[in-house]
N, C-alpha and C. Protein backbone atom coordinates (compact mmCIF):
# COMPACT_ATOMS: atom_id res chain seq x y z
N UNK A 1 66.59 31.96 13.44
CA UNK A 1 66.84 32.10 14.85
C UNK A 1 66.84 33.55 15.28
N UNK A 2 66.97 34.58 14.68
CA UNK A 2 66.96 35.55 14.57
C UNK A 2 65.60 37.08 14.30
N UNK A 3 64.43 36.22 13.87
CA UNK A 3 63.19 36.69 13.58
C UNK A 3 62.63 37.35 15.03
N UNK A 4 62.54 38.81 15.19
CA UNK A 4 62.18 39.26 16.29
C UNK A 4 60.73 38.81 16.79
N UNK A 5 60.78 38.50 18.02
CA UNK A 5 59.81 38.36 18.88
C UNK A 5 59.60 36.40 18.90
N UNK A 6 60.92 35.66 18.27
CA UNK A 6 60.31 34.63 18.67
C UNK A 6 61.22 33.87 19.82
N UNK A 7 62.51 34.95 20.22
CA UNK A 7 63.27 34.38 21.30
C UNK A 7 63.63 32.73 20.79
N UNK A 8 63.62 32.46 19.92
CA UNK A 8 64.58 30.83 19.72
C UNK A 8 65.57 30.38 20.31
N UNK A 9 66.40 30.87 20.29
CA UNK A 9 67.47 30.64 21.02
C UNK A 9 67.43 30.88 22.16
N UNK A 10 66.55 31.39 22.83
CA UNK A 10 66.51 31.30 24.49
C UNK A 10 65.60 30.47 24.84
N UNK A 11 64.92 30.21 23.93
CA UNK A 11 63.84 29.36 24.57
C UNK A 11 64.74 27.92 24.58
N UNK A 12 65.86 27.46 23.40
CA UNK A 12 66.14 26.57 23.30
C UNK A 12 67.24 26.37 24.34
N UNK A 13 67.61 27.05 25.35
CA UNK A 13 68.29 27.37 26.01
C UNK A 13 68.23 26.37 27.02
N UNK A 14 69.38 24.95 27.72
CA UNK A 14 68.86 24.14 28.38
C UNK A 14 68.08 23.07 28.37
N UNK A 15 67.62 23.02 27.08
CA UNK A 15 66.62 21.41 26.22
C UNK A 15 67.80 20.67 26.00
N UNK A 16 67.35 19.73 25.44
CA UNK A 16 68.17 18.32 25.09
C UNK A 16 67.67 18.16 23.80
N UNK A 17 68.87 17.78 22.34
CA UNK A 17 68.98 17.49 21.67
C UNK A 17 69.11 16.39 20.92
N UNK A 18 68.77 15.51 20.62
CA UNK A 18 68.92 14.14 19.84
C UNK A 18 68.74 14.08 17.78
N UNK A 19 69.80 13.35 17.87
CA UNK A 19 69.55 13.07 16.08
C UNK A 19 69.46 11.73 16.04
N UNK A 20 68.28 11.30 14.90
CA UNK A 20 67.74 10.44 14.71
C UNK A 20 68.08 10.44 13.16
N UNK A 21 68.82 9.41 12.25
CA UNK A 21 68.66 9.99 11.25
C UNK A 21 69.16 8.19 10.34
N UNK A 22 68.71 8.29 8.94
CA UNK A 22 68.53 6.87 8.22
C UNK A 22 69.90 7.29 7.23
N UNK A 23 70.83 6.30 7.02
CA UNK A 23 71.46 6.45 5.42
C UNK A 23 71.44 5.21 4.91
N UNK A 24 71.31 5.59 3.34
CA UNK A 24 71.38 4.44 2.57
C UNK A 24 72.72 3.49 2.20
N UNK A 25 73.77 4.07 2.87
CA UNK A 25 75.44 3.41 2.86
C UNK A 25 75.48 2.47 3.93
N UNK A 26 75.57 1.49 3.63
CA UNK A 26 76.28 0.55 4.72
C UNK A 26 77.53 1.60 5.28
N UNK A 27 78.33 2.40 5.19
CA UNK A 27 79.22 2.90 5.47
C UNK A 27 78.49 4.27 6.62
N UNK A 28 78.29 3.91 7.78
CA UNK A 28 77.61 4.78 8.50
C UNK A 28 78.10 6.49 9.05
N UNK A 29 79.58 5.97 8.35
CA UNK A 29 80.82 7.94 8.94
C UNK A 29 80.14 8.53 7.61
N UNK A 30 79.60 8.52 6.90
CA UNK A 30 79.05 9.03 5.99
C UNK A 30 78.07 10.33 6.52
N UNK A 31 77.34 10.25 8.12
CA UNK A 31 76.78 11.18 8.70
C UNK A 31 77.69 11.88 9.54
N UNK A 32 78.99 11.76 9.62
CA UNK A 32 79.59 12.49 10.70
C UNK A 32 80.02 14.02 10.30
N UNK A 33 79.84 14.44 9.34
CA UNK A 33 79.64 15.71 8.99
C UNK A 33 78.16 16.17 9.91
N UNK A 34 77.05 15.65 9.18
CA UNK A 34 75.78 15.74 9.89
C UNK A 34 76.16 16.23 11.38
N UNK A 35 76.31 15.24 11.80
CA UNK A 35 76.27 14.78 13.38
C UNK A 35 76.95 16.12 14.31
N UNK A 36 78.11 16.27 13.12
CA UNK A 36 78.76 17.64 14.05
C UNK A 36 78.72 18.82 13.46
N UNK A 37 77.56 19.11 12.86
CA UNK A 37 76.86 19.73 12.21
C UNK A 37 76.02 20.86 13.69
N UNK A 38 75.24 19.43 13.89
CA UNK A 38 73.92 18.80 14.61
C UNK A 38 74.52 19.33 16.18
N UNK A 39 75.71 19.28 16.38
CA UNK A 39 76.32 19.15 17.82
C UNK A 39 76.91 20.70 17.85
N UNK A 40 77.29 21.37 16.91
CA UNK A 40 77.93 22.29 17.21
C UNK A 40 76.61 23.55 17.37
N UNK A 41 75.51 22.96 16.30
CA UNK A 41 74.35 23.98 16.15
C UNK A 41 73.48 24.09 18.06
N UNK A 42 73.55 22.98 18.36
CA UNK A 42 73.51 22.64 19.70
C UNK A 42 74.24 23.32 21.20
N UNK A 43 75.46 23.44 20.76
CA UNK A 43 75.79 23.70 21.61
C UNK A 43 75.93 25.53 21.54
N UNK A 44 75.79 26.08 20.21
CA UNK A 44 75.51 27.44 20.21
C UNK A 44 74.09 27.85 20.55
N UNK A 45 73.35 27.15 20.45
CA UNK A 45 72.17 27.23 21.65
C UNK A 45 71.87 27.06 22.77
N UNK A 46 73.08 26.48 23.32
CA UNK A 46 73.26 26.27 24.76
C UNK A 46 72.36 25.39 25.05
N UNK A 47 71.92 24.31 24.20
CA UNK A 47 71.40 23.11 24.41
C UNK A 47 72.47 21.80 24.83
N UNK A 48 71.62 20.48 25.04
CA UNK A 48 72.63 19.53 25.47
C UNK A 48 72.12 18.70 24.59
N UNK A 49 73.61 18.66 23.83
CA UNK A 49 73.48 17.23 22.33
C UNK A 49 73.51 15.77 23.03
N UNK A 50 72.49 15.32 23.25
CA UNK A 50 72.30 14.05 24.07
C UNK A 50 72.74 12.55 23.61
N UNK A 51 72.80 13.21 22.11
CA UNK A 51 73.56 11.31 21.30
C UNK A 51 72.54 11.31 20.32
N UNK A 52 73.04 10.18 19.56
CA UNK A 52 72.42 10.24 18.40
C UNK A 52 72.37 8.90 17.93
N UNK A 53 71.15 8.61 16.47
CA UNK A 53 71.62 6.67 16.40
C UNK A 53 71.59 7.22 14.83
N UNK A 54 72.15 6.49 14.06
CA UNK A 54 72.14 6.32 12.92
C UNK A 54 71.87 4.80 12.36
N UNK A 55 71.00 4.58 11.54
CA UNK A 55 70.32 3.47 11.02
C UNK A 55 70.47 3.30 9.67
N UNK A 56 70.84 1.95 9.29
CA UNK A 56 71.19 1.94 7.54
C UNK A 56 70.11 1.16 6.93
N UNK A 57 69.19 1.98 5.83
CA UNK A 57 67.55 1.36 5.16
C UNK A 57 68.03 2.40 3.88
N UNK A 58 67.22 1.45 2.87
CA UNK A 58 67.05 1.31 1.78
C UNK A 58 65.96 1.41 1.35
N UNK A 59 64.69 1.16 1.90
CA UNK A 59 63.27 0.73 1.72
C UNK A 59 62.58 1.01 2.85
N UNK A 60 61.29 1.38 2.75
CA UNK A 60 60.50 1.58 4.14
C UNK A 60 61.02 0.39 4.65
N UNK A 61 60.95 0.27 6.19
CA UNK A 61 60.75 -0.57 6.59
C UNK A 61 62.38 -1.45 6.98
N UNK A 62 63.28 -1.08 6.30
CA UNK A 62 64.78 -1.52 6.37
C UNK A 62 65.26 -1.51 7.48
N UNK A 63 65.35 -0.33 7.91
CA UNK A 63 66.03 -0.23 9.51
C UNK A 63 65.53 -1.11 10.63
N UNK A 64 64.74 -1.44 10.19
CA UNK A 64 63.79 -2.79 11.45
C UNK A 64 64.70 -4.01 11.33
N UNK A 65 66.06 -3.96 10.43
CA UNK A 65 67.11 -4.83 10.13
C UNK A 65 68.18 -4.64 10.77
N UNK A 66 68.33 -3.51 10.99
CA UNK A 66 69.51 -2.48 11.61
C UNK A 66 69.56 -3.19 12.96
N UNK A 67 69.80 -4.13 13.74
CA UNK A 67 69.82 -4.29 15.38
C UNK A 67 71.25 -3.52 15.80
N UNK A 68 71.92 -2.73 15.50
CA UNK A 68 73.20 -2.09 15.78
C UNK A 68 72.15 -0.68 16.04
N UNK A 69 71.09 -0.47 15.23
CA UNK A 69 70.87 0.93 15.26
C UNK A 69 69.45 1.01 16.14
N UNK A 70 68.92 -0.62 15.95
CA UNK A 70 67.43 -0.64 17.20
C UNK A 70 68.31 -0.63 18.36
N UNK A 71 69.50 -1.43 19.04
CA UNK A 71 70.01 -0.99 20.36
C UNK A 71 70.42 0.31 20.60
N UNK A 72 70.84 0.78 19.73
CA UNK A 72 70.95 2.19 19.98
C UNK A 72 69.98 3.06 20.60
N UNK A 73 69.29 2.92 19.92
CA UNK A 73 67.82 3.78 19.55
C UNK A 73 66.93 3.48 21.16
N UNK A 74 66.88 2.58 21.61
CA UNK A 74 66.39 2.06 22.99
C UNK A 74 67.38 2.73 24.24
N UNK A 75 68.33 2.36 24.14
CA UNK A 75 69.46 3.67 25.13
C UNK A 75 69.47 4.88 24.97
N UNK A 76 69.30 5.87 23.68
CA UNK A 76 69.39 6.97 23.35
C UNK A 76 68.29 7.77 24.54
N UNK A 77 67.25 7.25 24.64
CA UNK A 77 66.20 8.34 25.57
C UNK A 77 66.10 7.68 27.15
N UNK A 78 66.66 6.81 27.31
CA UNK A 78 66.81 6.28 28.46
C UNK A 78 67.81 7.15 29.51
């Protein structure tokens, strides 16, 4: 963020942020480190952390199982 001449952080200045992200735990607080990770890096950019979905897969193709994390995922950019 820091590499002269590429202004990052100002450019990111005012965007919107979203995390999209898969775990293999049925136990989904397993990302909430992540998440406020994700939110704090956000908001020191003076971006807006817009929400986030977390989806539980095992295998390509798993999360298409997840309907807790496909409703999500449909509200998130709405």
């Amino acid at each position: 963020m820091r590499a002269p001449g590429l202004d990052f952080k100002p450019r990111m200045a005012g965007k919107k942020m979203w995390a999209v992200t898969i775990v293999a735990d049925p136990d989904k607080s397993t990302t909430v480190a992540l998440l406020k990770t994700l939110e704090l890096n956000a908001k020191y950019m003076k971006t807006d952390f817009a929400g986030s979905v977390v989806g539980y897969a095992n295998r390509p193709g798993d999360v298409l199982n997840d309907a807790e994390a496909l409703a999500e995922a449909e509200k998130l950019f709405k």
